[in-house]
PDB file of N, CA and C in Angstrom:
ATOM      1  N   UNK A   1      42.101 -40.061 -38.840  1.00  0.00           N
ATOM      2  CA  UNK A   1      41.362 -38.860 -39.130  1.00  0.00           C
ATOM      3  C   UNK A   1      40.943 -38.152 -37.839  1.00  0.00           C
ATOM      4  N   UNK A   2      40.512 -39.241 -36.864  1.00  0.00           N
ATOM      5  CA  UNK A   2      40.387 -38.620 -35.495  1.00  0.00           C
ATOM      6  C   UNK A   2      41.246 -37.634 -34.811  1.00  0.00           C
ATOM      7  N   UNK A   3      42.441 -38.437 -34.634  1.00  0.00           N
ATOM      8  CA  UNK A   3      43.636 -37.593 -34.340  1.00  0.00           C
ATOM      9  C   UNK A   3      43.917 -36.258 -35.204  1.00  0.00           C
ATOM     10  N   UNK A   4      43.741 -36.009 -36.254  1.00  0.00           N
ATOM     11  CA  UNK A   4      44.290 -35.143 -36.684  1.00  0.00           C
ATOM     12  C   UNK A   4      43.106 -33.578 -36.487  1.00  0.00           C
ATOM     13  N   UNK A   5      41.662 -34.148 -36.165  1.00  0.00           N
ATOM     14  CA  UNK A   5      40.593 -33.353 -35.998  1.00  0.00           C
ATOM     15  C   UNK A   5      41.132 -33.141 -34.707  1.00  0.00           C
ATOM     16  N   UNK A   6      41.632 -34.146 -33.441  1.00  0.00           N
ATOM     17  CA  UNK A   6      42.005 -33.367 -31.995  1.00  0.00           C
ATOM     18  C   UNK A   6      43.054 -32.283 -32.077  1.00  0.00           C
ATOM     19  N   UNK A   7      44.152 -32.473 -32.815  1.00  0.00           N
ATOM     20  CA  UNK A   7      45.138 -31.672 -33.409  1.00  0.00           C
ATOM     21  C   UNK A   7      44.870 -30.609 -33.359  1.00  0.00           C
ATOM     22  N   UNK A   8      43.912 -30.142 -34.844  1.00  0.00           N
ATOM     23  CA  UNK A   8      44.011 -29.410 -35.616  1.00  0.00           C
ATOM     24  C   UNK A   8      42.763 -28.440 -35.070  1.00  0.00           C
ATOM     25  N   UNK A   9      41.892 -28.946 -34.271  1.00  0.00           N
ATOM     26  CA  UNK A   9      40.853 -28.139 -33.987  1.00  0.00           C
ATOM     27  C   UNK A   9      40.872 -26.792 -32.857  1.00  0.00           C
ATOM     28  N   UNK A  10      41.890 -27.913 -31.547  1.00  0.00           N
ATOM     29  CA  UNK A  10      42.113 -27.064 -30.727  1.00  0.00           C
ATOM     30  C   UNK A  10      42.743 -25.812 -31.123  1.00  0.00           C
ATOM     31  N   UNK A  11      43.867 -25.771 -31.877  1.00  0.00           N
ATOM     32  CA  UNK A  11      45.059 -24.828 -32.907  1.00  0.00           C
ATOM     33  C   UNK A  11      44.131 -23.932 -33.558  1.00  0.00           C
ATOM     34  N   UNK A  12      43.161 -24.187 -33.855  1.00  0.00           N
ATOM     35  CA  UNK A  12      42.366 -23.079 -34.111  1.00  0.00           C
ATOM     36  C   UNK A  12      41.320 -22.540 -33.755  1.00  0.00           C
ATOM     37  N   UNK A  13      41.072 -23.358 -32.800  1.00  0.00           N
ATOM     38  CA  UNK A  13      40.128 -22.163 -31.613  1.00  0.00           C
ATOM     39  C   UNK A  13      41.408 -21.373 -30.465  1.00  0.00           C
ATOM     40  N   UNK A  14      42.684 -22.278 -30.496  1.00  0.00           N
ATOM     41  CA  UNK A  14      43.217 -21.156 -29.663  1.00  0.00           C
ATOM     42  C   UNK A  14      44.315 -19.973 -30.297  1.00  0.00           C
ATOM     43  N   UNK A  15      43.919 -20.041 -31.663  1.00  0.00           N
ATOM     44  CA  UNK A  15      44.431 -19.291 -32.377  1.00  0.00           C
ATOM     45  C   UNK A  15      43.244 -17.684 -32.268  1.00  0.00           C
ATOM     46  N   UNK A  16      42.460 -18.201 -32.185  1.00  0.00           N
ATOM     47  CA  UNK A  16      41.636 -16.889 -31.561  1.00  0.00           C
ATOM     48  C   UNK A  16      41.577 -15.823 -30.577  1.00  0.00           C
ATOM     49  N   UNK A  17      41.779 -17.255 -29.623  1.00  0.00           N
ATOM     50  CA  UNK A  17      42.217 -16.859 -28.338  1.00  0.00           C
ATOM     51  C   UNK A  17      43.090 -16.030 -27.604  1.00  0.00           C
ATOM     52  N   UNK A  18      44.408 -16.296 -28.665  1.00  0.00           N
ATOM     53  CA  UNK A  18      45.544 -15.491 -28.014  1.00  0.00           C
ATOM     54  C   UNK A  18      45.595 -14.248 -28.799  1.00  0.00           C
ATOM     55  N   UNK A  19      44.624 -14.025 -29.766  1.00  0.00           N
ATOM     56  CA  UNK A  19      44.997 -12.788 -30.859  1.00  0.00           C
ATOM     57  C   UNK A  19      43.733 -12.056 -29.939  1.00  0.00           C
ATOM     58  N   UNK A  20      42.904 -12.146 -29.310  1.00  0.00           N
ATOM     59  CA  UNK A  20      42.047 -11.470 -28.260  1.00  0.00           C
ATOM     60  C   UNK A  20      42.921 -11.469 -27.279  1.00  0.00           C
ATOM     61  N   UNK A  21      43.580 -12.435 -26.442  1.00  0.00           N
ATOM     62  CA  UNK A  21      43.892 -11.924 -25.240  1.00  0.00           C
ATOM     63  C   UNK A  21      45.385 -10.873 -25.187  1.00  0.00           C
ATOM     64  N   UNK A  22      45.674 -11.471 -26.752  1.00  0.00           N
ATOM     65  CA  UNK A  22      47.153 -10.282 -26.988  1.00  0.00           C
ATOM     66  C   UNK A  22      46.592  -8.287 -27.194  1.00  0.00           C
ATOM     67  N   UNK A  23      45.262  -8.529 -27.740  1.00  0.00           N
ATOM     68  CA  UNK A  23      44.288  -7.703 -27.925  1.00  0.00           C
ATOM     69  C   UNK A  23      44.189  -6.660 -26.154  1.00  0.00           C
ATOM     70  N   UNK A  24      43.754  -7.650 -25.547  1.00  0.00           N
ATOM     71  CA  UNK A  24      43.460  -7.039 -24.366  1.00  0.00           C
ATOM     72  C   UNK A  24      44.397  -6.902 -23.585  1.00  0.00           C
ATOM     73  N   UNK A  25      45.861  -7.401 -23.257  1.00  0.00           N
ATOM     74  CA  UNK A  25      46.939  -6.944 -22.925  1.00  0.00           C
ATOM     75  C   UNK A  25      47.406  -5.590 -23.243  1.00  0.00           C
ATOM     76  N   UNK A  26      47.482  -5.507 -24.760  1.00  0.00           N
ATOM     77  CA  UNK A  26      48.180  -4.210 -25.210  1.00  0.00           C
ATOM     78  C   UNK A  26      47.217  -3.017 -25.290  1.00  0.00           C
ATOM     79  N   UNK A  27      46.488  -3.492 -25.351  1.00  0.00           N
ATOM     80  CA  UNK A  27      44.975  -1.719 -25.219  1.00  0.00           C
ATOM     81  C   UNK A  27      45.459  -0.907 -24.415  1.00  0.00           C
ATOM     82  N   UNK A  28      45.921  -1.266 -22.901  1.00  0.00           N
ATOM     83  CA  UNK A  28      46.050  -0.647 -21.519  1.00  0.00           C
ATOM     84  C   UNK A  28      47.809   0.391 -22.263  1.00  0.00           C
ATOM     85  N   UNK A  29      48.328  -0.200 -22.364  1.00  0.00           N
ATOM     86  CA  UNK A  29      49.579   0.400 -23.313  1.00  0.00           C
ATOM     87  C   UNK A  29      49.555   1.708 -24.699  1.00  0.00           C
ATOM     88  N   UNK A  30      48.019   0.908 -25.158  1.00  0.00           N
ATOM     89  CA  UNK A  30      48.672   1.882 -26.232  1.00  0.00           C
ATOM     90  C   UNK A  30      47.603   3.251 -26.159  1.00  0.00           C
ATOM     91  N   UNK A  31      46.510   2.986 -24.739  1.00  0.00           N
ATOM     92  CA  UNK A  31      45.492   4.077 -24.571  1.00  0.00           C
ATOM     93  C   UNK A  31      46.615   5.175 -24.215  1.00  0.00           C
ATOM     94  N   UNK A  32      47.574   4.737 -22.906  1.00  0.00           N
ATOM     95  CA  UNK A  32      48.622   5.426 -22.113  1.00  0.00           C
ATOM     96  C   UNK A  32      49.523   5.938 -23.425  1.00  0.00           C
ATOM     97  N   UNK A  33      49.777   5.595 -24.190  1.00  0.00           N
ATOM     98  CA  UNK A  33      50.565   5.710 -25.109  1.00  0.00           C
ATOM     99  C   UNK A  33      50.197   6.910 -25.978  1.00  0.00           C
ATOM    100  N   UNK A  34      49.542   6.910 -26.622  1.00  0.00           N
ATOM    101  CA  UNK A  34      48.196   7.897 -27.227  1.00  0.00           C
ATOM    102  C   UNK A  34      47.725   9.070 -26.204  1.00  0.00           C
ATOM    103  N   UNK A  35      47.509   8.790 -24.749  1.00  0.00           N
ATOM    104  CA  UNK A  35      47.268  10.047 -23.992  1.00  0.00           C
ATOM    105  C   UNK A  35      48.776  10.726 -23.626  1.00  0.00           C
ATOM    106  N   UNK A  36      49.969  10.422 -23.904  1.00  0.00           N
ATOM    107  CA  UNK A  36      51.137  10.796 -23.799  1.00  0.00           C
ATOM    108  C   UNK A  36      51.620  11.821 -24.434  1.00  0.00           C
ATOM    109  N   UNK A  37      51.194  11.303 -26.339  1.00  0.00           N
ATOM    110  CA  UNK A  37      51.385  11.707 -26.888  1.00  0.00           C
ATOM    111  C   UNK A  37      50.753  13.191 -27.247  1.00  0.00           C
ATOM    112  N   UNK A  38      49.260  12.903 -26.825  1.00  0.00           N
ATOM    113  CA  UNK A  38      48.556  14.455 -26.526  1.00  0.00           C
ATOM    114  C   UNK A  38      48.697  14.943 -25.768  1.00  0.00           C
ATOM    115  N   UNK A  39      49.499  14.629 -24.368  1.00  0.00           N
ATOM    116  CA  UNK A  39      49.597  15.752 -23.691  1.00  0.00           C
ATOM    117  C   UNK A  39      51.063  16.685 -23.544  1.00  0.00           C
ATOM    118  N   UNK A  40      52.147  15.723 -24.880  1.00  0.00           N
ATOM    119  CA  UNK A  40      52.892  16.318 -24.662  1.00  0.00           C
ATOM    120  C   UNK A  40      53.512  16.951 -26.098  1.00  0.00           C
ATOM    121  N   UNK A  41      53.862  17.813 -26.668  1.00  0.00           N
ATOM    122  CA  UNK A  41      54.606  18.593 -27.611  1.00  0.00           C
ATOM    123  C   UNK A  41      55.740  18.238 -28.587  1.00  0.00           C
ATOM    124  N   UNK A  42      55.879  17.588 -29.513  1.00  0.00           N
ATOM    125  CA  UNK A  42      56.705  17.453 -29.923  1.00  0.00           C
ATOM    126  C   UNK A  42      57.571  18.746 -30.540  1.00  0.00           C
ATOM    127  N   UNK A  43      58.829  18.374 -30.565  1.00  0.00           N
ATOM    128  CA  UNK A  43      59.231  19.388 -31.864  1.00  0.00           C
ATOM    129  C   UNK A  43      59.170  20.228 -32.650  1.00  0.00           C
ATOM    130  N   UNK A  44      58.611  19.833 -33.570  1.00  0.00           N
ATOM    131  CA  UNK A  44      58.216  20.077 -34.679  1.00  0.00           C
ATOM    132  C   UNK A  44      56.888  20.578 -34.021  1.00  0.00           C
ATOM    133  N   UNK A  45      55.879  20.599 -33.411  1.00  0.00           N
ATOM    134  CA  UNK A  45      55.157  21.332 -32.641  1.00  0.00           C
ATOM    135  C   UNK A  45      55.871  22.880 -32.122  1.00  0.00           C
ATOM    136  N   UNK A  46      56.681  22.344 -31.221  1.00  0.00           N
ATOM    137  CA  UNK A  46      57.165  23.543 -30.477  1.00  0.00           C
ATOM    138  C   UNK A  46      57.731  24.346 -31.242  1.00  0.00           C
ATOM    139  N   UNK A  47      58.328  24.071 -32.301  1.00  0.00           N
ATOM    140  CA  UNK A  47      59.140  25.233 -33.306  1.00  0.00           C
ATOM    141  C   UNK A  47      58.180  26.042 -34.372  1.00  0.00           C
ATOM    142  N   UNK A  48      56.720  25.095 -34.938  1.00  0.00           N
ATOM    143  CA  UNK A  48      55.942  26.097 -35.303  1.00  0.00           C
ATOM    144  C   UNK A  48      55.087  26.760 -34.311  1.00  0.00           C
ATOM    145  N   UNK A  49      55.407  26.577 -32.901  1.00  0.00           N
ATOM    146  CA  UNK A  49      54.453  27.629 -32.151  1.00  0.00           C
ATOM    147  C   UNK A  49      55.148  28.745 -32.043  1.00  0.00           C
ATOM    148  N   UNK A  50      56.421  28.519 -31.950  1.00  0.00           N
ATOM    149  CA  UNK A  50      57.796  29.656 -31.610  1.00  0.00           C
ATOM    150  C   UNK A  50      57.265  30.435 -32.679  1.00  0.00           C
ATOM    151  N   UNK A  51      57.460  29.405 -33.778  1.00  0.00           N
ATOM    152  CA  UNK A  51      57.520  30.697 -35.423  1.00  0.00           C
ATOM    153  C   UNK A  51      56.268  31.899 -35.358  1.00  0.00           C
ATOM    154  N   UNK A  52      55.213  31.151 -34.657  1.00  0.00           N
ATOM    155  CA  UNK A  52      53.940  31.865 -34.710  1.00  0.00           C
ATOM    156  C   UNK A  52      53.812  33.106 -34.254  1.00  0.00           C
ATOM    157  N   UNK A  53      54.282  32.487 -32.673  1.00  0.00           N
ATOM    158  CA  UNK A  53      54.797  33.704 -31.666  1.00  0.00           C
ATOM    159  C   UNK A  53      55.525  34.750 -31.871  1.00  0.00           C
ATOM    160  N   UNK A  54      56.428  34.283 -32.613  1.00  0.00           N
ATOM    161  CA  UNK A  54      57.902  35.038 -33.384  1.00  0.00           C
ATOM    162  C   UNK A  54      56.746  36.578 -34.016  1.00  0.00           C
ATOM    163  N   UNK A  55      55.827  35.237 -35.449  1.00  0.00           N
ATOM    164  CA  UNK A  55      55.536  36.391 -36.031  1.00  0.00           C
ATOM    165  C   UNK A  55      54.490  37.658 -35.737  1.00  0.00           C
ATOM    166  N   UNK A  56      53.793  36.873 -34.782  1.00  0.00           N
ATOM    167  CA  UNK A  56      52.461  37.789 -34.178  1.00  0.00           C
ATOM    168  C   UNK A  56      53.418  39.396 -33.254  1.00  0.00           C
ATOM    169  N   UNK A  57      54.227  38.716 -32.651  1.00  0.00           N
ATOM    170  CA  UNK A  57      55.246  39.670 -32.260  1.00  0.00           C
ATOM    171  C   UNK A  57      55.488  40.929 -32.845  1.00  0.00           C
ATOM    172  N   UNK A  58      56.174  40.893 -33.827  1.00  0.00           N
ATOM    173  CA  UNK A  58      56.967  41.409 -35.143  1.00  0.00           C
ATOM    174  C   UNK A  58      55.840  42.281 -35.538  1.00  0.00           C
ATOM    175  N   UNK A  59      54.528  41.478 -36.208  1.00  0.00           N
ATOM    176  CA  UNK A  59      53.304  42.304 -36.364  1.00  0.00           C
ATOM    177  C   UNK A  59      52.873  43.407 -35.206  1.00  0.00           C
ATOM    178  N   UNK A  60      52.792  43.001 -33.926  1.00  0.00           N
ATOM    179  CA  UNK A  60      52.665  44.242 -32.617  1.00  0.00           C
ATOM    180  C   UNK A  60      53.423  45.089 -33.114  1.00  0.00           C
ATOM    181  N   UNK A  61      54.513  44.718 -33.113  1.00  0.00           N
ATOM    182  CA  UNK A  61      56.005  45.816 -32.814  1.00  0.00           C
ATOM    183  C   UNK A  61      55.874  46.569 -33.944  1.00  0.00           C
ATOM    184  N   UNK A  62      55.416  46.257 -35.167  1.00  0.00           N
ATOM    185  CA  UNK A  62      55.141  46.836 -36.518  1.00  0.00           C
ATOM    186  C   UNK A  62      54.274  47.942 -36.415  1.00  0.00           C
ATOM    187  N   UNK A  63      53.114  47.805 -35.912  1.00  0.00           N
ATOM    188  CA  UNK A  63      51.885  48.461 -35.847  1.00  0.00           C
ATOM    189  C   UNK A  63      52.121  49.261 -34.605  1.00  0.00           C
ATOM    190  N   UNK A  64      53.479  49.113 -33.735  1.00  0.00           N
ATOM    191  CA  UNK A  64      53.346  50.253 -32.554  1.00  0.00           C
ATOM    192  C   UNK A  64      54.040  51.087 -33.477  1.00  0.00           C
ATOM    193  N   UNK A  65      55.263  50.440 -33.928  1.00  0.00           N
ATOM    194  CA  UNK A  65      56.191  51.701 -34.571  1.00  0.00           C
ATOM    195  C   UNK A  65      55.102  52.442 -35.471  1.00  0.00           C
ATOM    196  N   UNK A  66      54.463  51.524 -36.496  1.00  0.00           N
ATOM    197  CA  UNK A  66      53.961  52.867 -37.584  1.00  0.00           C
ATOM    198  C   UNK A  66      52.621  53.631 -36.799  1.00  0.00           C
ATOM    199  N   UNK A  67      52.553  53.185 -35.589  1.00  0.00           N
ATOM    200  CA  UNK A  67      51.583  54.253 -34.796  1.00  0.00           C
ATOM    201  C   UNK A  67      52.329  55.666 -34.047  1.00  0.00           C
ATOM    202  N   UNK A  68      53.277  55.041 -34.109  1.00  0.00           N
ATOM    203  CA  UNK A  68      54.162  56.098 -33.025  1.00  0.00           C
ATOM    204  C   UNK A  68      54.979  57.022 -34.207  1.00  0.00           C
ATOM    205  N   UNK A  69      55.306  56.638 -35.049  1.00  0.00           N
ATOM    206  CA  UNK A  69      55.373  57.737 -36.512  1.00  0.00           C
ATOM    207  C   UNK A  69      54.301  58.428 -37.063  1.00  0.00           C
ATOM    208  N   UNK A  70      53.479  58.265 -36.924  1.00  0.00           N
ATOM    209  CA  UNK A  70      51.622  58.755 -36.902  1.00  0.00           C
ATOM    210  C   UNK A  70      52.099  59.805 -35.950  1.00  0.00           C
ATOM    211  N   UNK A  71      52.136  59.287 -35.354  1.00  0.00           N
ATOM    212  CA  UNK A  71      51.790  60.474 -33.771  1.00  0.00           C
ATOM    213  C   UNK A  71      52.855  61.471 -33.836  1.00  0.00           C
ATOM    214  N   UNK A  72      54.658  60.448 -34.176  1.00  0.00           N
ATOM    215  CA  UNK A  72      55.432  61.914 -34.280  1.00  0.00           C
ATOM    216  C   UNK A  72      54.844  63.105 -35.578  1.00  0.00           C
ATOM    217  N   UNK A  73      54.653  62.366 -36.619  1.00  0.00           N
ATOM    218  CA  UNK A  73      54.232  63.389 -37.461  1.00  0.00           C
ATOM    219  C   UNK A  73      53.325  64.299 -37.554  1.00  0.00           C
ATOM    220  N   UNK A  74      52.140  63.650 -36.626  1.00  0.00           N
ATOM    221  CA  UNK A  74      51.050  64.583 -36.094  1.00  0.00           C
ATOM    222  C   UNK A  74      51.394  65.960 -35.247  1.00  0.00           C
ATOM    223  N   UNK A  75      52.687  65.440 -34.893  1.00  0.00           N
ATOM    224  CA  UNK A  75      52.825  66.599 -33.402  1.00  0.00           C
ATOM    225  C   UNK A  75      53.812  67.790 -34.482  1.00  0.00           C
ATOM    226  N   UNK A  76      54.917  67.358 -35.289  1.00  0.00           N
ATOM    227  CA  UNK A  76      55.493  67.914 -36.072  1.00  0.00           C
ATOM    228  C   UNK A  76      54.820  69.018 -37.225  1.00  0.00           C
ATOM    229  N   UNK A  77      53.582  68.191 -37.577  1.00  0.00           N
ATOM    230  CA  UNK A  77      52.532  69.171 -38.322  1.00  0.00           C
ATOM    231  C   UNK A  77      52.159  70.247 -37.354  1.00  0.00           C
ATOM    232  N   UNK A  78      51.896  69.873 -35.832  1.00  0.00           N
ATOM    233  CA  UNK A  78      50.833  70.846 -34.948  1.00  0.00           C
ATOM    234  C   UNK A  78      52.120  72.057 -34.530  1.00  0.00           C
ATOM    235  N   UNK A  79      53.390  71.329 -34.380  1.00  0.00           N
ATOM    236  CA  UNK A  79      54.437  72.676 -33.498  1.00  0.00           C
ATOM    237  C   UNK A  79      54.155  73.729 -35.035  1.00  0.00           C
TER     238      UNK A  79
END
């Protein structure tokens, strides 16, 4: 019974052990990992910023033209 308490006891205090020190190995990895990921853009990021850009665009260019038809028609009323 002795023997099997020397066994069996150590096995599970160092079953603790290595699930903490596997703990504190990989932190340093997955902080770097995680600040990577925010500082850099994926895909699927970059293509809905394009789309955004695309459309805010389109909207300017919209609102110059129907300003600048305003204005021709204004001047067309005044000749």
């Amino acid at each position: 019974m002795m023997r099997i308490c020397l066994v069996i006891l150590p096995a599970i205090l160092l079953g603790g052990c290595v699930s903490a020190a596997k703990t504190v190995v990989t932190a340093p990895f997955k902080v770097v990992g995680q600040g990577v990921d925010w500082a850099t853009t994926s895909q699927d990021e970059a293509d809905r910023n394009r789309g955004r850009e695309m459309r805010k665009q389109e909207e300017r260019e919209r609102k110059e033209r129907k300003r600048a038809e305003k204005e021709w028609k204004r001047q067309q009323r005044d000749d």
